[in-house]
Protein backbone atom coordinates (compact mmCIF):
# COMPACT_ATOMS: atom_id res chain seq x y z
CA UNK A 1 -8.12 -23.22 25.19
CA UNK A 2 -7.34 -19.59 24.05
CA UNK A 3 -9.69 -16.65 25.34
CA UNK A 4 -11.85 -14.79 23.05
CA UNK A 5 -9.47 -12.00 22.59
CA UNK A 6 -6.96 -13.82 21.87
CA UNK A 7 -8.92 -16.86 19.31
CA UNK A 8 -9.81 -12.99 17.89
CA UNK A 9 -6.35 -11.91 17.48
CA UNK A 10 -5.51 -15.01 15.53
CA UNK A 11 -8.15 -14.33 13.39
CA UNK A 12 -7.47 -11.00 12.69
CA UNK A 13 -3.45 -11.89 12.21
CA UNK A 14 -4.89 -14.54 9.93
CA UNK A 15 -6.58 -12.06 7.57
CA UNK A 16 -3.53 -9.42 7.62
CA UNK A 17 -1.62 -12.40 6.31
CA UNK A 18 -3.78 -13.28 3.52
CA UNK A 19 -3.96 -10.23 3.12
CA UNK A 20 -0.35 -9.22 2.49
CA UNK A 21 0.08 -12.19 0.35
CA UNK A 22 -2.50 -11.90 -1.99
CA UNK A 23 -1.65 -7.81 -2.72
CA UNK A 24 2.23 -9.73 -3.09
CA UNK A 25 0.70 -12.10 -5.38
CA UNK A 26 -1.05 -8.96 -7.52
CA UNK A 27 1.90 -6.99 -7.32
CA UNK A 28 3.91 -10.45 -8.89
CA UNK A 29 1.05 -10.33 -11.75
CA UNK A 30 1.83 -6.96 -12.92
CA UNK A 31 5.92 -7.48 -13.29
CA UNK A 32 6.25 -5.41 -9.56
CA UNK A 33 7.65 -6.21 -5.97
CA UNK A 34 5.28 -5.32 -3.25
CA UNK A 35 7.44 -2.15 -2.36
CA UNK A 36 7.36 -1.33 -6.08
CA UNK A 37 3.39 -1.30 -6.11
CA UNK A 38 3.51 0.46 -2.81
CA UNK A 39 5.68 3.20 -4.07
CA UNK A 40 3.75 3.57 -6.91
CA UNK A 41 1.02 3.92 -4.98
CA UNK A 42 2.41 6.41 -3.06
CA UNK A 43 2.98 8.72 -5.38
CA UNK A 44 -0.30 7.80 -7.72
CA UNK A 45 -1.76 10.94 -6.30
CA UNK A 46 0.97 13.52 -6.99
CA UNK A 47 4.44 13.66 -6.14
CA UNK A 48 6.13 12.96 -2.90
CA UNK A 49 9.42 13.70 -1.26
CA UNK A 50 11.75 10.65 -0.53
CA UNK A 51 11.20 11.15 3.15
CA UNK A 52 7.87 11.70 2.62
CA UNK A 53 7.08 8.25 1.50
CA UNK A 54 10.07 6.53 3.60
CA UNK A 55 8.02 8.07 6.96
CA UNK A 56 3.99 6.20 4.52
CA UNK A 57 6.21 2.99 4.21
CA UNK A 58 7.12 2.87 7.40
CA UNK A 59 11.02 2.32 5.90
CA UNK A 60 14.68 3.57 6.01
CA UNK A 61 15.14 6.28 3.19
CA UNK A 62 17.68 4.08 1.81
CA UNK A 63 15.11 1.52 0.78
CA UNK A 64 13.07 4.10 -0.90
CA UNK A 65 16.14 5.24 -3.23
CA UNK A 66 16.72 2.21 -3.85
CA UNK A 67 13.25 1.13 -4.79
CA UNK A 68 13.35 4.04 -6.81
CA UNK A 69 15.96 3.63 -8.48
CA UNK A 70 14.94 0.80 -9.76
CA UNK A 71 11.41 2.09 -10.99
CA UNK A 72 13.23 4.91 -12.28
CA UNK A 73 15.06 2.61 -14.30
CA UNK A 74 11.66 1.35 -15.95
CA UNK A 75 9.99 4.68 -16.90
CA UNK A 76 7.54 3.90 -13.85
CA UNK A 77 8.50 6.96 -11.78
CA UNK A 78 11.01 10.26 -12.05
CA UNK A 79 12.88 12.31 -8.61
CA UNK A 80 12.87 15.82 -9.59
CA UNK A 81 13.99 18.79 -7.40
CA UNK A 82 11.90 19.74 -4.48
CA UNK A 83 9.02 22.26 -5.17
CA UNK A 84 9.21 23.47 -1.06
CA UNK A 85 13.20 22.91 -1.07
CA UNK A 86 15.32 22.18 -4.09
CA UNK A 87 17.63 20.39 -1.59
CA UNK A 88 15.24 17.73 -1.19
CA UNK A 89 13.99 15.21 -4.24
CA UNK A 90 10.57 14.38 -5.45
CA UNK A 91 9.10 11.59 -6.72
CA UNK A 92 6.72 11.25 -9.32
CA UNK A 93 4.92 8.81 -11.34
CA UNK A 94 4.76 8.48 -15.03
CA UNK A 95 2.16 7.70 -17.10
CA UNK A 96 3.77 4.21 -17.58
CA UNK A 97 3.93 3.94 -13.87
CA UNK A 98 0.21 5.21 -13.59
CA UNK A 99 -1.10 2.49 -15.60
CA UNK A 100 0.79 0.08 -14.23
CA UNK A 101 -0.36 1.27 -10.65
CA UNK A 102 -4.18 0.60 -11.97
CA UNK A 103 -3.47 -2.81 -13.51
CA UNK A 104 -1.60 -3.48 -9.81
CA UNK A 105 -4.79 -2.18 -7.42
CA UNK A 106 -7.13 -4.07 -10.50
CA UNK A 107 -5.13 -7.48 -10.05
CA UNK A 108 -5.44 -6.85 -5.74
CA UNK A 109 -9.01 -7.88 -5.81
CA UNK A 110 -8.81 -9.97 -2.21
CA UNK A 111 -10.73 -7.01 0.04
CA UNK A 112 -13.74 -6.57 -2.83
CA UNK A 113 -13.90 -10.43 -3.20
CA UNK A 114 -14.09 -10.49 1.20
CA UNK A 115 -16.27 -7.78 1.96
CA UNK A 116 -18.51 -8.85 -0.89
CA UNK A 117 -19.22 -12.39 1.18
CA UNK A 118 -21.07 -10.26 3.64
CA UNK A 119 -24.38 -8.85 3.88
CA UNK A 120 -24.65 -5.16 3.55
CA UNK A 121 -25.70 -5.33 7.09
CA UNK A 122 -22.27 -7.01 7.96
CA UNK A 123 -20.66 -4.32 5.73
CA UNK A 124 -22.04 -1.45 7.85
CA UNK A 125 -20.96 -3.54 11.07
CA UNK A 126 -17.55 -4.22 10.14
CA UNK A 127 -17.12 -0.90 8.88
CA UNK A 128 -17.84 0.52 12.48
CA UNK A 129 -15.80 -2.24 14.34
CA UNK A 130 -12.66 -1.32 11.92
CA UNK A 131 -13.13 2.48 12.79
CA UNK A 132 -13.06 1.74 16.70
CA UNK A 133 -9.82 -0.74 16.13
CA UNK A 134 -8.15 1.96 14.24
CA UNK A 135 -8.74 4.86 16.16
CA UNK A 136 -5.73 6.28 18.09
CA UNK A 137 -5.61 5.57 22.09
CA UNK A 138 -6.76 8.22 23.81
């Protein structure tokens, strides 16, 4: 029989999971792969170098160009000449992209529909359990 931690750890890999697969499955509703709709989100705030949002992904630079590239090629996202070094290239949404990137996080509605099955109570509580499992080792 597993130990706490670890029947705890299944749970919690359980969740990433459905997780991941329901923001694939709202990415799929909006025409996007889920590195499209995380690009886009990237960059929803203002533009980005290529490294830059390589390092957010956590991916090689040549996935971003090519993820790009392909949003590029739908009028979802433009590289433009670094504004700190004109060696390096920018990304940045369009407004095409933008909406897109709304009807994407709309369509995602699995961590609203999750957190909404608890009590405000459980909110608060799972709110402060996340910040302790997130904060860096010291």
């Amino acid at each position: 029989m597993p130990d706490r931690t670890d029947r705890v750890a299944q749970q919690l890999w359980g969740f990433v999971y459905d997780y991941d697969a329901a923001y694939e499955r709202a990415a799929r509703a909006v025409g996007l792969s889920t590195a499209q709709a995380c690009l886009l989100k990237a960059v929803a705030d203002g533009p980005r170098t290529m490294g830059e949002i390589a390092t957010e992904l956590l991916c090689d630079a040549s996935n971003v160009t090519q993820v790009v590239t392909r949003l590029e090629a739908r009028g979802l996202v433009t590289r433009q000449p670094g504004r700190a070094d004109r060696r390096s290239r920018e990304v940045a949404i369009t407004a095409a992209g933008a909406e897109l990137d709304r009807s994407a996080r709309q369509a995602f509605r699995f961590p609203r529909e999750r957190i909404g099955r608890l009590s405000a109570d459980d909110q608060q509580t799972l709110s402060t359990l996340l910040e302790t499992l997130a904060a860096p080792d010291s």
